[in-house]
C-alpha atoms as a PDB file:
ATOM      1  CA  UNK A   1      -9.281  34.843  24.870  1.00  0.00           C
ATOM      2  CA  UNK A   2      -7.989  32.482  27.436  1.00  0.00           C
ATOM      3  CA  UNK A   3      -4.916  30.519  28.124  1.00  0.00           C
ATOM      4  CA  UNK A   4      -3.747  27.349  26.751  1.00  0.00           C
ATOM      5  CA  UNK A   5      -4.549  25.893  30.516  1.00  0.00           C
ATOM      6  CA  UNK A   6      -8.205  27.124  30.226  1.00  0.00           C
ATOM      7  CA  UNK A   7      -8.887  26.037  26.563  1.00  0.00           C
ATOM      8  CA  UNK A   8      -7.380  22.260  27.079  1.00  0.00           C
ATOM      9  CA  UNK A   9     -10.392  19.934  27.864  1.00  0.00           C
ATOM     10  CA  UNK A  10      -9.091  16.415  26.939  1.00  0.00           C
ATOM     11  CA  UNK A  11      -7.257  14.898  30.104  1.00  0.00           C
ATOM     12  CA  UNK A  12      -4.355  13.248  28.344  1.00  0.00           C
ATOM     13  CA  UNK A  13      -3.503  16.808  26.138  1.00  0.00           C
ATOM     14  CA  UNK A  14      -3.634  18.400  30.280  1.00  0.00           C
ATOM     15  CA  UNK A  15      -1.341  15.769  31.790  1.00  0.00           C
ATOM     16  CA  UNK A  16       1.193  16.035  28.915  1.00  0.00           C
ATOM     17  CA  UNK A  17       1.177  19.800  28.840  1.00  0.00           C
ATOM     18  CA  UNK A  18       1.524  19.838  32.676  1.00  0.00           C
ATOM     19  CA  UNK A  19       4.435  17.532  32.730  1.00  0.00           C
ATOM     20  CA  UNK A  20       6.108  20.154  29.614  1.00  0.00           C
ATOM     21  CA  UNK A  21       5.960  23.067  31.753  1.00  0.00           C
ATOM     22  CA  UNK A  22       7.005  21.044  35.234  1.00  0.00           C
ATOM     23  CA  UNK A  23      10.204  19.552  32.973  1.00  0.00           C
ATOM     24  CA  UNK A  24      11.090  23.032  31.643  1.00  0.00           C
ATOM     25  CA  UNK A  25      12.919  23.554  35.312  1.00  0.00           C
ATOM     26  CA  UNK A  26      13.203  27.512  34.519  1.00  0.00           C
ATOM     27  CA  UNK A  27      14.476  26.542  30.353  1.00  0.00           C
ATOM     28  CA  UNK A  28      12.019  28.022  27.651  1.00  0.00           C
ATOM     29  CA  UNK A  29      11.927  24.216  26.836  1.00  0.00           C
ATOM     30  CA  UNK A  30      12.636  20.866  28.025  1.00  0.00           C
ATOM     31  CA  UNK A  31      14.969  18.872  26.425  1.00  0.00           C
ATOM     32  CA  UNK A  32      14.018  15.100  24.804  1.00  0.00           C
ATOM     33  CA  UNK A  33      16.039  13.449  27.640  1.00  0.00           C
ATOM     34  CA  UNK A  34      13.660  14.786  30.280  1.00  0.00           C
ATOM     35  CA  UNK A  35      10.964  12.882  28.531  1.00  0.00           C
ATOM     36  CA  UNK A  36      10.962   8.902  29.413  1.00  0.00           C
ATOM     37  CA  UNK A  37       7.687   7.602  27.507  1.00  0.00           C
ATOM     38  CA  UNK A  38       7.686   4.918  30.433  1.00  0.00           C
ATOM     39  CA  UNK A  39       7.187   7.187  33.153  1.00  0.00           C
ATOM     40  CA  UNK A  40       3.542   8.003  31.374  1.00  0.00           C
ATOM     41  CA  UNK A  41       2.193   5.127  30.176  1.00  0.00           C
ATOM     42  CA  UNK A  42      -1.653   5.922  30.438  1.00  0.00           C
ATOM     43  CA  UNK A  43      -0.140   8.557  27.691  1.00  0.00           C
ATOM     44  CA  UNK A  44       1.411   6.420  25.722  1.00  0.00           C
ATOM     45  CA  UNK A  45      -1.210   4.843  22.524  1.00  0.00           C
ATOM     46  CA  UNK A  46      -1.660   8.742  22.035  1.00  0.00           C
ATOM     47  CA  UNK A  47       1.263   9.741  22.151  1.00  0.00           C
ATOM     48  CA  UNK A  48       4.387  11.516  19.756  1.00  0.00           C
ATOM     49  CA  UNK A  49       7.573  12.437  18.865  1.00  0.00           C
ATOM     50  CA  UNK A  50       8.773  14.052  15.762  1.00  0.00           C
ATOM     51  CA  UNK A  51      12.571  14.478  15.295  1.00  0.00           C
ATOM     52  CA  UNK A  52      13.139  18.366  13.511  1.00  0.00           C
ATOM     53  CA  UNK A  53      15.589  18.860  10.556  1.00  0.00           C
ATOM     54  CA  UNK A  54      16.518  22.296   9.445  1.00  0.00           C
ATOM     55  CA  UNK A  55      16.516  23.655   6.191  1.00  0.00           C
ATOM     56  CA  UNK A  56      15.081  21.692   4.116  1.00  0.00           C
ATOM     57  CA  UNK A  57      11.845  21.417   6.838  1.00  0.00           C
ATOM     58  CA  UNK A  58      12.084  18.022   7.638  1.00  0.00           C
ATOM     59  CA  UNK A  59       9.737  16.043   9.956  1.00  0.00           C
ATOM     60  CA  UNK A  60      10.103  12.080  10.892  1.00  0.00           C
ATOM     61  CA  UNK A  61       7.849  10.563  13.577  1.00  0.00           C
ATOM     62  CA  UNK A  62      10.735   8.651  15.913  1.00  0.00           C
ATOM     63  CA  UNK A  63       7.798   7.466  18.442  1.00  0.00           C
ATOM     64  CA  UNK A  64       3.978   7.271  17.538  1.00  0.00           C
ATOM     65  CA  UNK A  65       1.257   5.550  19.766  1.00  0.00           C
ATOM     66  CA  UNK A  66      -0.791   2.370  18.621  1.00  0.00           C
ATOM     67  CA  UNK A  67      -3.745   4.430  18.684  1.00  0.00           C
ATOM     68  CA  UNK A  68      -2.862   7.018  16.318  1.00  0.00           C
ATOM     69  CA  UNK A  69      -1.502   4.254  14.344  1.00  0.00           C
ATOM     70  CA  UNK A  70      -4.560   2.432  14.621  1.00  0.00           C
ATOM     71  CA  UNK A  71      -6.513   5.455  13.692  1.00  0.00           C
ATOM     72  CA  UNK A  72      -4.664   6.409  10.965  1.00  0.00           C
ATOM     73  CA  UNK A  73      -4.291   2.601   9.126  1.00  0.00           C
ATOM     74  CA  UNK A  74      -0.785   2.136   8.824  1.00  0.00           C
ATOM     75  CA  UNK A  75       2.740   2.442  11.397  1.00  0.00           C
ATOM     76  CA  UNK A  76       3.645   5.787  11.490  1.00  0.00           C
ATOM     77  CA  UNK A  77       7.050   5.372  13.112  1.00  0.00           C
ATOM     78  CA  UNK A  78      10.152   6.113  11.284  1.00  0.00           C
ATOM     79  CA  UNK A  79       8.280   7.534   8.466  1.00  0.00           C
ATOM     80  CA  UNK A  80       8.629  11.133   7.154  1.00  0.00           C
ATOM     81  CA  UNK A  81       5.498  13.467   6.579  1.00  0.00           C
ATOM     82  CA  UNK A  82       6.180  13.152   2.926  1.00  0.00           C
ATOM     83  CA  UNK A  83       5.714   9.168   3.071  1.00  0.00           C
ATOM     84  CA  UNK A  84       2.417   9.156   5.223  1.00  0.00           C
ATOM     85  CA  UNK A  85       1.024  12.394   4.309  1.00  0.00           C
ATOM     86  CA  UNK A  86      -0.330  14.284   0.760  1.00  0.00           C
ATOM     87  CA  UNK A  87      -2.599  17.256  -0.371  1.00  0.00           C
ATOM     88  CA  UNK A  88      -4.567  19.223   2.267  1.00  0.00           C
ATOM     89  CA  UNK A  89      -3.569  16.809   5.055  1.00  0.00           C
ATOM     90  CA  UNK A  90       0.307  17.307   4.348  1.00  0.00           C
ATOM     91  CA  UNK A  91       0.296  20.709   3.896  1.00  0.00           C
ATOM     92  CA  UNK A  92      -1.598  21.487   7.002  1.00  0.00           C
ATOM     93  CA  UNK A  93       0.361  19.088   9.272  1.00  0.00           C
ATOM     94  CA  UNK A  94       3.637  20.713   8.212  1.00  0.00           C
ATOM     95  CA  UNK A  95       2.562  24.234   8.539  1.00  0.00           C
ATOM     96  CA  UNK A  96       1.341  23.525  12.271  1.00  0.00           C
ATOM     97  CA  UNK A  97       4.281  21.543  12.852  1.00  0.00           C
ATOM     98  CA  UNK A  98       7.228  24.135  11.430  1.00  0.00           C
ATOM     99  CA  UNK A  99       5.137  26.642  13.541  1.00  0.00           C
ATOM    100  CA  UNK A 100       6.436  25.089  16.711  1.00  0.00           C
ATOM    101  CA  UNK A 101       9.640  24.146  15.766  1.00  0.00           C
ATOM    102  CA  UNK A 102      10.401  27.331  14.151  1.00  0.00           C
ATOM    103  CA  UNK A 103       9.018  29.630  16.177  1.00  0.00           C
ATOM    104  CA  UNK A 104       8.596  27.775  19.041  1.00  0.00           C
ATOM    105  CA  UNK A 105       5.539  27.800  19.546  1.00  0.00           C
ATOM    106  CA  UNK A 106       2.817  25.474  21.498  1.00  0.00           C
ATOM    107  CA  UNK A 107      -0.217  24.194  19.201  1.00  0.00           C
ATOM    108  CA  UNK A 108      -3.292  23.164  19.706  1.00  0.00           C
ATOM    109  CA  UNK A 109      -6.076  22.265  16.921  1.00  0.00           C
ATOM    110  CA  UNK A 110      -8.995  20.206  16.532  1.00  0.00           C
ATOM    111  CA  UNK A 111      -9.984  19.363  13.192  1.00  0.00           C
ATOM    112  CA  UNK A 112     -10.036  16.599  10.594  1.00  0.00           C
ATOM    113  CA  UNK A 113      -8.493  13.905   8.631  1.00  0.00           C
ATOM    114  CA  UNK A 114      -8.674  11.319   5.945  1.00  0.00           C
ATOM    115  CA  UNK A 115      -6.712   8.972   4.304  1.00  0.00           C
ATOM    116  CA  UNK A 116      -7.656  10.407   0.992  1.00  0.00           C
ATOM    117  CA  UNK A 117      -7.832  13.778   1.982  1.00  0.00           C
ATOM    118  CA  UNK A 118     -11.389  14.018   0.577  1.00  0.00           C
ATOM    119  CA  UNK A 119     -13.608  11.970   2.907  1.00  0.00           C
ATOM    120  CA  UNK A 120     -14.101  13.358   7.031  1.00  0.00           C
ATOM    121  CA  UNK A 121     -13.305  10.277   8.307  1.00  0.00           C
ATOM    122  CA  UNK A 122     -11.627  11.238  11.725  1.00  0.00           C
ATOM    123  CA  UNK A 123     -12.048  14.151  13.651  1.00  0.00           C
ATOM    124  CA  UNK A 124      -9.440  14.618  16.189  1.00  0.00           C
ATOM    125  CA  UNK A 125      -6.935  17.095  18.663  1.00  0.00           C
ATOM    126  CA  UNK A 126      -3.637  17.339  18.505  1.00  0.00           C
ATOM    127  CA  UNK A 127      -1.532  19.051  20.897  1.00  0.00           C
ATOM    128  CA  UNK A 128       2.082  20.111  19.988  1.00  0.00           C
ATOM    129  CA  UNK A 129       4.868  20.728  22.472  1.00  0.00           C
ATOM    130  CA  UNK A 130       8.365  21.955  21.607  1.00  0.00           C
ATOM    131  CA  UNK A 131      11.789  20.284  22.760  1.00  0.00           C
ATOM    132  CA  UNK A 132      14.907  21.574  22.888  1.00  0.00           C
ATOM    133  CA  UNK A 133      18.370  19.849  23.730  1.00  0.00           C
ATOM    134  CA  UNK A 134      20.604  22.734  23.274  1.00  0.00           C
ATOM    135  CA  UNK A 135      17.614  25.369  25.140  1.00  0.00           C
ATOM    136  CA  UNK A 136      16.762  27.283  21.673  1.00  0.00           C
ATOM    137  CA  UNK A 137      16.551  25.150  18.770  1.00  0.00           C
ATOM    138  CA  UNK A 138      13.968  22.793  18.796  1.00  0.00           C
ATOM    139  CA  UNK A 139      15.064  19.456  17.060  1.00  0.00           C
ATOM    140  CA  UNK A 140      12.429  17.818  18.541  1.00  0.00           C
ATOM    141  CA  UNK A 141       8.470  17.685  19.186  1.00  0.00           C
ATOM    142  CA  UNK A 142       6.121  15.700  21.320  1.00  0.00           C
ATOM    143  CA  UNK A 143       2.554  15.565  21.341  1.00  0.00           C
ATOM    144  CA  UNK A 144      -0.458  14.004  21.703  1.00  0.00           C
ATOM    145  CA  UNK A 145      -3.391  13.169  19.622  1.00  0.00           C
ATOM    146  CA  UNK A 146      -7.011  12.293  20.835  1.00  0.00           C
ATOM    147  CA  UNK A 147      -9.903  11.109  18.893  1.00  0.00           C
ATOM    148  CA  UNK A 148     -12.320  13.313  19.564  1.00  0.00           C
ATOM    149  CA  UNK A 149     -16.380  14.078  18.158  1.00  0.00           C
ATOM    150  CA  UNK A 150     -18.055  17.430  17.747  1.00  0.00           C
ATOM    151  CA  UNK A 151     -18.156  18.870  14.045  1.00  0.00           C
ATOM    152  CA  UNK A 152     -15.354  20.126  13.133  1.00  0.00           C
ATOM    153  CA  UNK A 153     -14.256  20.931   9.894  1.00  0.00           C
ATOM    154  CA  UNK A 154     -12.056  19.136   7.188  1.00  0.00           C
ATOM    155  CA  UNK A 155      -8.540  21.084   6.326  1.00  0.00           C
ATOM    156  CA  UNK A 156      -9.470  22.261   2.700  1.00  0.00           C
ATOM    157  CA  UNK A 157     -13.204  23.720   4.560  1.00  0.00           C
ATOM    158  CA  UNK A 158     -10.471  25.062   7.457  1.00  0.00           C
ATOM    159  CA  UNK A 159      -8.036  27.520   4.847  1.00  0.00           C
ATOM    160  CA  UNK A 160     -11.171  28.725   3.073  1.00  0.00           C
ATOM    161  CA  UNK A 161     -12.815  30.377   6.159  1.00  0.00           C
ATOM    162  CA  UNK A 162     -10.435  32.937   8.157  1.00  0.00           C
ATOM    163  CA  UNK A 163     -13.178  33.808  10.718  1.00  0.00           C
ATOM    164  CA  UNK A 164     -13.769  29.806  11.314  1.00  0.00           C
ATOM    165  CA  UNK A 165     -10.445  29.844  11.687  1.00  0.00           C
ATOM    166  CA  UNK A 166      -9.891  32.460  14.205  1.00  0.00           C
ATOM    167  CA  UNK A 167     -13.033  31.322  16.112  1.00  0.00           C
ATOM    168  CA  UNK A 168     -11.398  27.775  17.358  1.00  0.00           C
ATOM    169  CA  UNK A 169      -9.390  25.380  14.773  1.00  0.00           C
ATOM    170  CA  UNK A 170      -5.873  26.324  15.728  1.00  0.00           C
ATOM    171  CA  UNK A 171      -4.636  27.896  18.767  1.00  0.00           C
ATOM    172  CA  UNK A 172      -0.821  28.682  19.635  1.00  0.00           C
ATOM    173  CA  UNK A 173       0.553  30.181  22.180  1.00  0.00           C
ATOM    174  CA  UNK A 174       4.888  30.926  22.454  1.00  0.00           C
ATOM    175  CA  UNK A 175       6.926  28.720  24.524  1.00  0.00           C
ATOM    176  CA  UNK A 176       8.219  31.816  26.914  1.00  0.00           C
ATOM    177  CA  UNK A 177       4.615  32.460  27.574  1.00  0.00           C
ATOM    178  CA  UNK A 178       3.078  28.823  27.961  1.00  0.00           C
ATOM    179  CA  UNK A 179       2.543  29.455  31.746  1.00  0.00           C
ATOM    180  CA  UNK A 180      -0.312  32.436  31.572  1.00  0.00           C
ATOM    181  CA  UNK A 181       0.420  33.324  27.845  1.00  0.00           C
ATOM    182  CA  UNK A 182      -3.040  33.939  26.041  1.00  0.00           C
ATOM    183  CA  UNK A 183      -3.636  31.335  23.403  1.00  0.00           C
ATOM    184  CA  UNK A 184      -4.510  32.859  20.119  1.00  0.00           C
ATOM    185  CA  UNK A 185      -4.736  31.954  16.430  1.00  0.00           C
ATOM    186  CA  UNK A 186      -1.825  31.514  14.202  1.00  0.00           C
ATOM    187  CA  UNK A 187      -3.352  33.407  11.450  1.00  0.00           C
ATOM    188  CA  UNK A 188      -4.173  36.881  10.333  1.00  0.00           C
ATOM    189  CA  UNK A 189      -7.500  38.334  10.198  1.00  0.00           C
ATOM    190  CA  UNK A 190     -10.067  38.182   8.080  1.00  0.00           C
ATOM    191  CA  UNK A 191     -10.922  41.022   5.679  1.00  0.00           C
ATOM    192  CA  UNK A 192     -13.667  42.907   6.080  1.00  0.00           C
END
């Protein structure tokens, strides 16, 4: 396998993951303060942040590019998961996004979305970086999401096929080893 540095092709997903481990200034995380959107504007249409509530899991996007929104076909800002989001789609975007705020872990996935949750209508990678105001509890996540072409597959094809999934849909790697940590897959093996 290789790290999350090798495995990154998309420029803007490399810039944002470069300024995350610059930021960290010896934390395991930055905090949201260290992060003024204005300081990166060629990030900003692809660009996220997701504020992190506890128990229940609760996700709100706080910040969300005009290209995602554009992509997706409605303002995604201020809105919880459970408002934008249902099906395959939701349940997939909250189990990669609870994965790096509860474990703290760095994500990144290529795969696909619709509206309906039926139809492939955008394929697309999404990187997820942890934040962390008090150093350990991440209350906050910022990311970036790129349009992107190649064949991947939908969510529902994605959780019926471990060794697809193992092979390149979702790759994490922990916070304390973002600098040469190898990125693997979230998930367990297949059966054989």
């Amino acid at each position: 396998m290789a790290t999350l540095h090798e495995v990154i092709d998309a420029p803007e997903h490399g810039a944002l993951f470069r300024w995350w481990l610059e930021a960290r200034r010896g934390r395991l995380m930055p905090a949201r303060a260290d992060f003024d959107p204005l300081d990166h504007p060629a990030l900003l249409p692809r660009l996220f942040l997701v504020s992190v509530a506890g128990e229940p899991r609760h996700f709100r996007y706080r910040l969300c590019g005009t290209e995602i929104d554009e992509h997706q076909g409605y303002p995604m800002t201020g809105r919880t998961f459970e408002q934008l989001f249902a099906g395959e789609l939701l349940r997939f975007t909250v189990e990669r996004f609870a994965d790096t705020a509860f474990n703290r872990r760095i994500s990144y996935h290529t795969t696909q979305f619709s509206n309906d949750n039926t139809l492939k209508a955008t394929q697309f990678s999404r990187l997820l970086l942890p934040l962390s105001n008090d150093g350990m509890r991440v209350d906050t996540i910022i990311g970036s999401r790129i349009r992107v072409t190649g064949g991947r597959r939908s969510y529902a094809e994605l959780s019926g096929d471990a060794a697809e999934r193992l092979r390149y849909e979702v790759l994490v790697v922990d916070a304390s080893d973002a600098d040469h940590g190898e990125a693997r897959s979230p998930y367990p093996p297949p059966e054989t």
